[in-house]
Structure formats: structure tokens, C-alpha cells
N, C-alpha and C. Protein backbone atom coordinates (compact mmCIF):
# COMPACT_ATOMS: atom_id res chain seq x y z
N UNK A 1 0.84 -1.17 0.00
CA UNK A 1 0.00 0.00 0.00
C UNK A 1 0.89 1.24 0.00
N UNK A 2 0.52 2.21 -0.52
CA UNK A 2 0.79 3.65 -0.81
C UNK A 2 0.42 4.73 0.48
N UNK A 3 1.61 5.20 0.98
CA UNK A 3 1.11 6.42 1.85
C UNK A 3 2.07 7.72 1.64
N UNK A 4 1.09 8.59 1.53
CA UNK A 4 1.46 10.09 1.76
C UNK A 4 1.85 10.71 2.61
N UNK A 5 2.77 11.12 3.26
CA UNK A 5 2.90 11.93 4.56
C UNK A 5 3.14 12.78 4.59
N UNK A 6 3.12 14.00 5.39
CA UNK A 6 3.53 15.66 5.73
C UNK A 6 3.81 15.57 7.00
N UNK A 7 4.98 15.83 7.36
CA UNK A 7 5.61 15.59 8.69
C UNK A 7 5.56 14.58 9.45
N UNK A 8 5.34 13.40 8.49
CA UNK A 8 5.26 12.52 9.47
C UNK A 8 3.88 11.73 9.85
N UNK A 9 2.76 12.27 9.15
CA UNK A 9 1.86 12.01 9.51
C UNK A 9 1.17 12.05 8.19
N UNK A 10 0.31 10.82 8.10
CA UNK A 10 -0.62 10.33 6.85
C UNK A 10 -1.54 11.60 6.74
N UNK A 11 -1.36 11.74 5.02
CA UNK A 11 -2.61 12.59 4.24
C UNK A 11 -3.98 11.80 4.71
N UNK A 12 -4.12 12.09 5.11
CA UNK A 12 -5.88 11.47 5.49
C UNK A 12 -6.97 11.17 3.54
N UNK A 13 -7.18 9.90 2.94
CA UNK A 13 -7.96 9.54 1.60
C UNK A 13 -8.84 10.78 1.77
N UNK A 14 -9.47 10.98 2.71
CA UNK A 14 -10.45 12.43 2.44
C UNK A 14 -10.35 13.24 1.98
N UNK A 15 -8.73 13.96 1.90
CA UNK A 15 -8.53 15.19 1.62
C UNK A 15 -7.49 16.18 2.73
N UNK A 16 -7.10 17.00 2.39
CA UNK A 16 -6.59 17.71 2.61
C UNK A 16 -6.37 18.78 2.28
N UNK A 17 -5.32 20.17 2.84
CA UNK A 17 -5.37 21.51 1.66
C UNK A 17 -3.59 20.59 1.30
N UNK A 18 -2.98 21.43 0.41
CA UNK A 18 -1.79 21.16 -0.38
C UNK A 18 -0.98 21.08 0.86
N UNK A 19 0.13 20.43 0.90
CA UNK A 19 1.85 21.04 1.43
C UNK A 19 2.22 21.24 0.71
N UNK A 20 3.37 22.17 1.13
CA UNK A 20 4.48 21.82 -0.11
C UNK A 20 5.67 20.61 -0.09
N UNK A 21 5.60 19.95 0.74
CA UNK A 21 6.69 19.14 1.01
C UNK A 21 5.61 17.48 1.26
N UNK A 22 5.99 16.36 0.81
CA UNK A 22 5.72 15.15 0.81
C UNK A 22 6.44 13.86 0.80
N UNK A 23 5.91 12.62 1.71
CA UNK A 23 7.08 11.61 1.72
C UNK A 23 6.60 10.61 1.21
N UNK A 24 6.37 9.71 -0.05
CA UNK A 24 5.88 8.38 0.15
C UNK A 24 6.42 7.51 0.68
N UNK A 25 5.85 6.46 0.92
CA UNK A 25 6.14 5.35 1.79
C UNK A 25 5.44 4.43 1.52
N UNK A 26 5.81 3.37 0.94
CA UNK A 26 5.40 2.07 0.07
C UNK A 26 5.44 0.89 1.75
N UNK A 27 4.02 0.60 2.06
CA UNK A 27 3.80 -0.31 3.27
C UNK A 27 3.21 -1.75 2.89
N UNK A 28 3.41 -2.24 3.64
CA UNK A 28 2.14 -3.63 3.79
C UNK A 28 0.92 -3.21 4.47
N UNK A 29 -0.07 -3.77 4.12
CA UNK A 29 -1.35 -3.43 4.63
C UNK A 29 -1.18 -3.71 6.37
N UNK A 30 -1.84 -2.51 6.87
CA UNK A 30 -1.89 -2.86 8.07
C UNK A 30 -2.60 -4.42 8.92
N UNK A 31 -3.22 -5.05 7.75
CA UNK A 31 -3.80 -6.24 8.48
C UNK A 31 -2.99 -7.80 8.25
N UNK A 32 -1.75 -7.15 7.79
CA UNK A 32 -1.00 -7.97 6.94
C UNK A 32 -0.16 -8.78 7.93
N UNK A 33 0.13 -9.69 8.20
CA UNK A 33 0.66 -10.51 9.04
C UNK A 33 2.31 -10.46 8.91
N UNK A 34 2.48 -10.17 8.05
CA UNK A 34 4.43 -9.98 7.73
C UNK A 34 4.17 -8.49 7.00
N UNK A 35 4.87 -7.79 8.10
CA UNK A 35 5.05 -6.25 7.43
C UNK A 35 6.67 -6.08 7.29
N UNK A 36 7.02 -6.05 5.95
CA UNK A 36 7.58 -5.74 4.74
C UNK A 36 8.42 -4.83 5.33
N UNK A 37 9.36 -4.16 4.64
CA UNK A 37 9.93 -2.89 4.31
C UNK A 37 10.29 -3.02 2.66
N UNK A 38 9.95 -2.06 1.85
CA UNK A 38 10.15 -2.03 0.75
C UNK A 38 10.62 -0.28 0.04
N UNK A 39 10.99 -0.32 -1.23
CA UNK A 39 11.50 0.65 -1.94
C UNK A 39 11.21 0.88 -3.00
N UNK A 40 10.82 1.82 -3.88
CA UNK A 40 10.35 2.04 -5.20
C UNK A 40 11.56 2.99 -5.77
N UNK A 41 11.41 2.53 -7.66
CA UNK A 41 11.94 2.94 -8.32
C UNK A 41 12.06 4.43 -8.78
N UNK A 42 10.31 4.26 -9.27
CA UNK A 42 9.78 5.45 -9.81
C UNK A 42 7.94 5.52 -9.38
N UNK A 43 8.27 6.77 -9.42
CA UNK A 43 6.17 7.09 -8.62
C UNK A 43 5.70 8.22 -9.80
N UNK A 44 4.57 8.24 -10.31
CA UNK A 44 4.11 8.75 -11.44
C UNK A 44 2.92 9.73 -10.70
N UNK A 45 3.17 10.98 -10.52
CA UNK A 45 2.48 11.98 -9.86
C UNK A 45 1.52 12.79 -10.83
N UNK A 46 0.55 12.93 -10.71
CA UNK A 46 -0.37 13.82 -11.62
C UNK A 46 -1.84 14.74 -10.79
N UNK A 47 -1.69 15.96 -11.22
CA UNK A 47 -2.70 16.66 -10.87
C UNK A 47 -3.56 16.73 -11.76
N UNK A 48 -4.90 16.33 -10.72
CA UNK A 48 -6.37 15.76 -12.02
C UNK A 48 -7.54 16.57 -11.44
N UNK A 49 -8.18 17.54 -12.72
CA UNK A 49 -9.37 18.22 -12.28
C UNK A 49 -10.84 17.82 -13.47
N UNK A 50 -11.57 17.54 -12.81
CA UNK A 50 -12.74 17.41 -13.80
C UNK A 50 -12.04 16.36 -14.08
N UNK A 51 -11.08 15.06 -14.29
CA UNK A 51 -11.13 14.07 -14.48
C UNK A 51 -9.99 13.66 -15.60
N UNK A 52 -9.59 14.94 -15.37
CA UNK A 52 -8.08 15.44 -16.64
C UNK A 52 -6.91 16.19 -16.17
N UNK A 53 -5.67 15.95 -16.32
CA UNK A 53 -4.29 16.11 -15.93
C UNK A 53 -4.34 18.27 -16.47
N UNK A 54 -3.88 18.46 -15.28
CA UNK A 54 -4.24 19.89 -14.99
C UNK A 54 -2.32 20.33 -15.93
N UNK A 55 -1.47 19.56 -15.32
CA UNK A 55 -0.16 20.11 -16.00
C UNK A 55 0.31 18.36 -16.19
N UNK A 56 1.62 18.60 -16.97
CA UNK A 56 2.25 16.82 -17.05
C UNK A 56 2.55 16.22 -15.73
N UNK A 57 2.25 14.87 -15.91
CA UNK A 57 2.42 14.04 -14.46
C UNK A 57 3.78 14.18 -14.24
N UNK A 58 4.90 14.16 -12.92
CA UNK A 58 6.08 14.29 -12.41
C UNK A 58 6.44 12.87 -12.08
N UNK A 59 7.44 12.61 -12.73
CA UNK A 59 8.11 11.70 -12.39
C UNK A 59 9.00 11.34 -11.10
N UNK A 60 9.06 10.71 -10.00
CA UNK A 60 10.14 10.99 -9.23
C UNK A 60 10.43 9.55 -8.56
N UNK A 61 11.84 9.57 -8.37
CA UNK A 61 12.22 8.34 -7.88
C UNK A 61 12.72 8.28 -6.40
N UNK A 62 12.73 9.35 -5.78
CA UNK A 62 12.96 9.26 -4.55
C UNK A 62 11.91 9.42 -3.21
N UNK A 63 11.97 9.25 -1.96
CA UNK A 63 10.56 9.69 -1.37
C UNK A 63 10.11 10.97 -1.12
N UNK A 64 11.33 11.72 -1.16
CA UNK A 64 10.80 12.90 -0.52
C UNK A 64 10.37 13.69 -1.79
N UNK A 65 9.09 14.71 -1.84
CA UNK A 65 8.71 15.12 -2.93
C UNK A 65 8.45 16.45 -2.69
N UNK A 66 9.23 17.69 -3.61
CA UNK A 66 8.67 19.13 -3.32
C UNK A 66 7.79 19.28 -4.28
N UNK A 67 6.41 19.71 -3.69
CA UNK A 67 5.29 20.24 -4.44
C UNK A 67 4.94 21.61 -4.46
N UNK A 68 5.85 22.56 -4.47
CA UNK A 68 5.93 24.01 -4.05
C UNK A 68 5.93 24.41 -5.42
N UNK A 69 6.40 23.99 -6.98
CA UNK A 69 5.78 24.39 -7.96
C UNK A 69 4.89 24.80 -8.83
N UNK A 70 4.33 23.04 -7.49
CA UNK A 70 2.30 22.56 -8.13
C UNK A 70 1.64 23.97 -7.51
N UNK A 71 2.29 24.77 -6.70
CA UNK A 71 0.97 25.17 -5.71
C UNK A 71 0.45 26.26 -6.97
N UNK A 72 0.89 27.08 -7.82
CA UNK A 72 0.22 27.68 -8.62
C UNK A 72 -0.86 27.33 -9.74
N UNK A 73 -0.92 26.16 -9.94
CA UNK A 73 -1.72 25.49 -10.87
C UNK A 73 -3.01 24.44 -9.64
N UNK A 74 -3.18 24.19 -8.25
CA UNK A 74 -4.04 23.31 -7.60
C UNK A 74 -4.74 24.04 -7.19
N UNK A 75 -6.18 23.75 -7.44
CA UNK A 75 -6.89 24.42 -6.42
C UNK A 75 -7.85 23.53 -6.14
N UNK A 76 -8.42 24.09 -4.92
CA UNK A 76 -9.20 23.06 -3.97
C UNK A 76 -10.57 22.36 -5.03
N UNK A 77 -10.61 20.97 -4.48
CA UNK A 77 -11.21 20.40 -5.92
C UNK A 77 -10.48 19.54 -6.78
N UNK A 78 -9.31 19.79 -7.02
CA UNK A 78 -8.50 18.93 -7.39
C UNK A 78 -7.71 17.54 -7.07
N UNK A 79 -7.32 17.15 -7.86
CA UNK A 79 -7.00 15.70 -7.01
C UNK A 79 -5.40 15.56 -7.67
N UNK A 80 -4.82 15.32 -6.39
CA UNK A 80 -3.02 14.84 -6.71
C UNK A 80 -3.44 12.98 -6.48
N UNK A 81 -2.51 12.35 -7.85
CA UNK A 81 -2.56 10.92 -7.94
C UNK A 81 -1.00 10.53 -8.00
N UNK A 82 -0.77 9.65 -7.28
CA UNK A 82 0.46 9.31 -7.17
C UNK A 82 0.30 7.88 -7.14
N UNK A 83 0.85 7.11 -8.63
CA UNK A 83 1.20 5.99 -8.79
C UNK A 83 2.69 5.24 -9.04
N UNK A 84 2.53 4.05 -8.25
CA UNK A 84 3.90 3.20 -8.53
C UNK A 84 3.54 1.98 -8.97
N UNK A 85 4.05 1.32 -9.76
CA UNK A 85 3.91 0.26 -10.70
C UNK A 85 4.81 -0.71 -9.92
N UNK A 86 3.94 -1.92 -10.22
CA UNK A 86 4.43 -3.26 -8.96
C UNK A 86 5.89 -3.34 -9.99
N UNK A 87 6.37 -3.07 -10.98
CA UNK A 87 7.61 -3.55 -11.62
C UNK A 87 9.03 -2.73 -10.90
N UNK A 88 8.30 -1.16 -10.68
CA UNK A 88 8.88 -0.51 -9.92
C UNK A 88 9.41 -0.66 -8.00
N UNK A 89 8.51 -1.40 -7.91
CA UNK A 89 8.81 -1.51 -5.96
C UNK A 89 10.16 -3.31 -5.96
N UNK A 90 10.57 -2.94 -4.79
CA UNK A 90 11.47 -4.14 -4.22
C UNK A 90 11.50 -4.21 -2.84
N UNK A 91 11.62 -5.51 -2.77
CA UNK A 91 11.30 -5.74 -1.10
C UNK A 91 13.16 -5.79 -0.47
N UNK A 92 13.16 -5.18 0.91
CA UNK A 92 14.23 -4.60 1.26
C UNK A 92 14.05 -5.80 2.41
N UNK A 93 15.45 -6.56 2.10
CA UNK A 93 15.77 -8.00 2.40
C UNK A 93 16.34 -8.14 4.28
N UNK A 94 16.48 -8.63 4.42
CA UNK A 94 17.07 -8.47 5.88
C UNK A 94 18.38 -8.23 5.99
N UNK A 95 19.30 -8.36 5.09
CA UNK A 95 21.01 -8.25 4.86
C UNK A 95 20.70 -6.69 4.09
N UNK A 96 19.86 -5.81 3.72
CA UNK A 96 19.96 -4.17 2.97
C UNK A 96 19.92 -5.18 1.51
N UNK A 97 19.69 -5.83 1.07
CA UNK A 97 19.39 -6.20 -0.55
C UNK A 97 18.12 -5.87 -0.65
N UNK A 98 17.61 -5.82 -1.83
CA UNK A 98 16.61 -5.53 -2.96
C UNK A 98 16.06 -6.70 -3.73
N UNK A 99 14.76 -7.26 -3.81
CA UNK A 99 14.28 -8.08 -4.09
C UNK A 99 12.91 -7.46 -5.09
N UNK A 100 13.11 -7.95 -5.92
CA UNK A 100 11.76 -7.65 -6.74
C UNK A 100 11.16 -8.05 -5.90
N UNK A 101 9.59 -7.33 -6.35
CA UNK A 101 8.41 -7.28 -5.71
C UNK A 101 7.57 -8.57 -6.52
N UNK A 102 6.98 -9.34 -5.90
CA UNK A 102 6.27 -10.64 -6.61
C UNK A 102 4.50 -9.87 -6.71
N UNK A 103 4.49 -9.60 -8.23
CA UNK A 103 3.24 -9.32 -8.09
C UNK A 103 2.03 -9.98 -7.68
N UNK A 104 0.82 -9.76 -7.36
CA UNK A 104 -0.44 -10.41 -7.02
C UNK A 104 -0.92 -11.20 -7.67
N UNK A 105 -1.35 -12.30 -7.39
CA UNK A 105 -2.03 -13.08 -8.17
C UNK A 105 -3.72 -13.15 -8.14
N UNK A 106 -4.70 -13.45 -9.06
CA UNK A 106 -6.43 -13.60 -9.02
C UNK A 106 -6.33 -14.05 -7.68
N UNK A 107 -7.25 -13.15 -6.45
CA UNK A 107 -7.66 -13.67 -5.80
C UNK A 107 -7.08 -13.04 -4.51
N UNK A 108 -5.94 -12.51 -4.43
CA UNK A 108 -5.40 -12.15 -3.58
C UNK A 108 -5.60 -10.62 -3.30
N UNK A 109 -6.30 -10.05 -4.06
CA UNK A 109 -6.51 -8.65 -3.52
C UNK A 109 -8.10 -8.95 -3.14
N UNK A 110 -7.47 -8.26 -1.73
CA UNK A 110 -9.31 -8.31 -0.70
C UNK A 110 -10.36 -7.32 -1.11
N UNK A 111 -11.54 -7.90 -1.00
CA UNK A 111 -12.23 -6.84 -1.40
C UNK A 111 -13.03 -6.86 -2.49
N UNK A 112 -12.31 -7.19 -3.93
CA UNK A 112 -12.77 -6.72 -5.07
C UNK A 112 -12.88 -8.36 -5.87
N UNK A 113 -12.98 -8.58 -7.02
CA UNK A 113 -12.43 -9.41 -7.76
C UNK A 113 -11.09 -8.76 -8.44
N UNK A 114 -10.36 -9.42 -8.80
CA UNK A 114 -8.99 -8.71 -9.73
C UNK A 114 -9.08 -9.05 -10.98
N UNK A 115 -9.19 -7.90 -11.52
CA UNK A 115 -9.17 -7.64 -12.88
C UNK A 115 -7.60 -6.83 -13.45
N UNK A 116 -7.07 -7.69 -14.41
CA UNK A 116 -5.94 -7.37 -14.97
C UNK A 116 -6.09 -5.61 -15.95
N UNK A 117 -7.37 -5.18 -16.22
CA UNK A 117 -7.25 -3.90 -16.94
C UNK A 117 -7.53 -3.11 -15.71
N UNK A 118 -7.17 -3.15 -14.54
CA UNK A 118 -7.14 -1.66 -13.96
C UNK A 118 -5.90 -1.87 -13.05
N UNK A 119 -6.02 -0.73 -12.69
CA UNK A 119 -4.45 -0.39 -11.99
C UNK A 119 -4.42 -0.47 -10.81
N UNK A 120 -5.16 -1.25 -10.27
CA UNK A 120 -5.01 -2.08 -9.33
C UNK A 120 -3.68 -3.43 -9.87
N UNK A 121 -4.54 -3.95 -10.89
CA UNK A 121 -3.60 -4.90 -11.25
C UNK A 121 -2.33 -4.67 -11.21
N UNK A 122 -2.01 -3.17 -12.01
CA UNK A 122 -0.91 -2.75 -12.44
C UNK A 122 0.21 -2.27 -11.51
N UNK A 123 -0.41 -1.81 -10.20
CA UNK A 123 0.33 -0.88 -9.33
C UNK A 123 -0.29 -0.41 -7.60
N UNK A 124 0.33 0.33 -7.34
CA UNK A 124 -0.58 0.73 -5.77
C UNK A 124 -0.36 2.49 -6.57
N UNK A 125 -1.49 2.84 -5.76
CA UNK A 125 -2.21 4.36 -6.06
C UNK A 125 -2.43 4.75 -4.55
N UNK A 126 -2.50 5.93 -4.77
CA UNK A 126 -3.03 6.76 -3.72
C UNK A 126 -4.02 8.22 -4.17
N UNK A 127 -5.19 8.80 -3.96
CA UNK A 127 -5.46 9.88 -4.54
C UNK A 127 -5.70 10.54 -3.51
N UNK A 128 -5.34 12.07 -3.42
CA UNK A 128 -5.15 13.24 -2.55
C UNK A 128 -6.61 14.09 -3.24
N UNK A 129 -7.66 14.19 -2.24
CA UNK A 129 -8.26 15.19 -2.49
C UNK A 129 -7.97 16.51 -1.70
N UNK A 130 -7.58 17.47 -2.61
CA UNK A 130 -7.23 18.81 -2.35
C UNK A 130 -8.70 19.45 -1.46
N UNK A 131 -8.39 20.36 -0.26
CA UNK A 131 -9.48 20.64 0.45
C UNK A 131 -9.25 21.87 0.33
N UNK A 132 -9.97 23.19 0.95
CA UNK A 132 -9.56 24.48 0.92
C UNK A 132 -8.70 24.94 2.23
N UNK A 133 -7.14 25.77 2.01
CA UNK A 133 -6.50 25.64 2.89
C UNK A 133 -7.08 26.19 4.52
């Protein structure tokens, strides 16, 4: 699973107003019986209004993320999407190695049925609804 943080502390799925500063953090589900530590490659960031990319999505490969550019183009209403692609994450071994990530197989995501055309299949997501500051 995908989390957002600002100081330390989870973007709440509801919403929020902007920071300018952000950390992802690629977790195991909290109900998950072996919690992980893992690392991503690359995270595919996009600001979406009415259901369409407001400027080009940002690429970034590290966790910490400055969004102090975005702040002229977001306004409340908007939604920041931040995706990582299961090809992109590795599981961080007990010796500091890197292990590909073994993607999901039918059946194993709770909840839903799994369907290979959505991005579920493809990746973990997170979406930020922008609130008024």
C-alpha cells in the first residue's frame, strides 16, 4: 500500500489543503501478518481536475517530494494521484538487498475481484483530495 505523509503524519484519503513538502512510503497493509519494508523505483504523480491532468504528471524516484511548484496550478477540488507500478517496488531483504516485488495473483486482492485492466492490477495508487486551505 501507498502512503502520503507531511511531517510525518498520513494525508488522510479524504482530503486535505496542499503542502508543499511530501514523503511516500510504500507499506504492507496494516492487516498484513508480515510487514515488509520495501522501496520504489519510480512514482508517477499527476494533478487531475474534472477528471483530466491539470499540468504533465512528475516523475520521481525518490521519497521525498517538493510540491511548491504545483501550488500555482491546484486548487481546492483537485485531485493529486500518485502511482507506482508493482515492476517498480522491491522488497528490502534483511542483509539491505533488494528483491523484486512478486506481483499479485487472481484472488489475492481483498475486497474486489482482480481484474488485470485496472491499476489495481498494475500498481498501488493513492489519490489526494485537495481541500480548501
Amino acid at each position: 500500500m501507498l502512503k502520503v505523509l507531511s511531517n510525518n503524519q498520513e494525508i488522510p484519503a479524504t482530503g486535505s489543503a496542499l503542502v508543499p513538502r511530501v514523503r511516500l512510503r510504500v507499506t504492507s497493509p496494516d492487516d498484513c501478518a508480515e510487514q515488509g519494508h520495501y522501496r520504489f523505483r519510480n512514482a508517477l504523480i499527476t494533478v487531475v481536475r474534472r477528471g483530466r491532468p491539470v499540468i504533465p504528471s512528475m516523475i520521481v524516484n525518490q521519497p521525498d517530494v517538493n510540491l511548491v511548484p504545483w501550488t500555482k496550478y491546484c486548487q481546492p477540488g483537485d485531485h493529486i494521484t500518485f502511482f507506482i507500478s508493482y515492476h517498480d517496488i522491491a522488497v528490502v531483504a534483511a542483509d539491505g538487498s533488494l528483491q523484486p516485488y512478486s506481483l499479485p495473483k487472481r484472488g489475492e486482492i481483498k475486497g474486489e475481484k482482480f481484474d488485470i485492466r485496472t491499476d489495481q492490477a498494475k500498481g498501488i495508487s493513492f489519490t489526494w483530495p485537495l481541500l480548501k486551505p
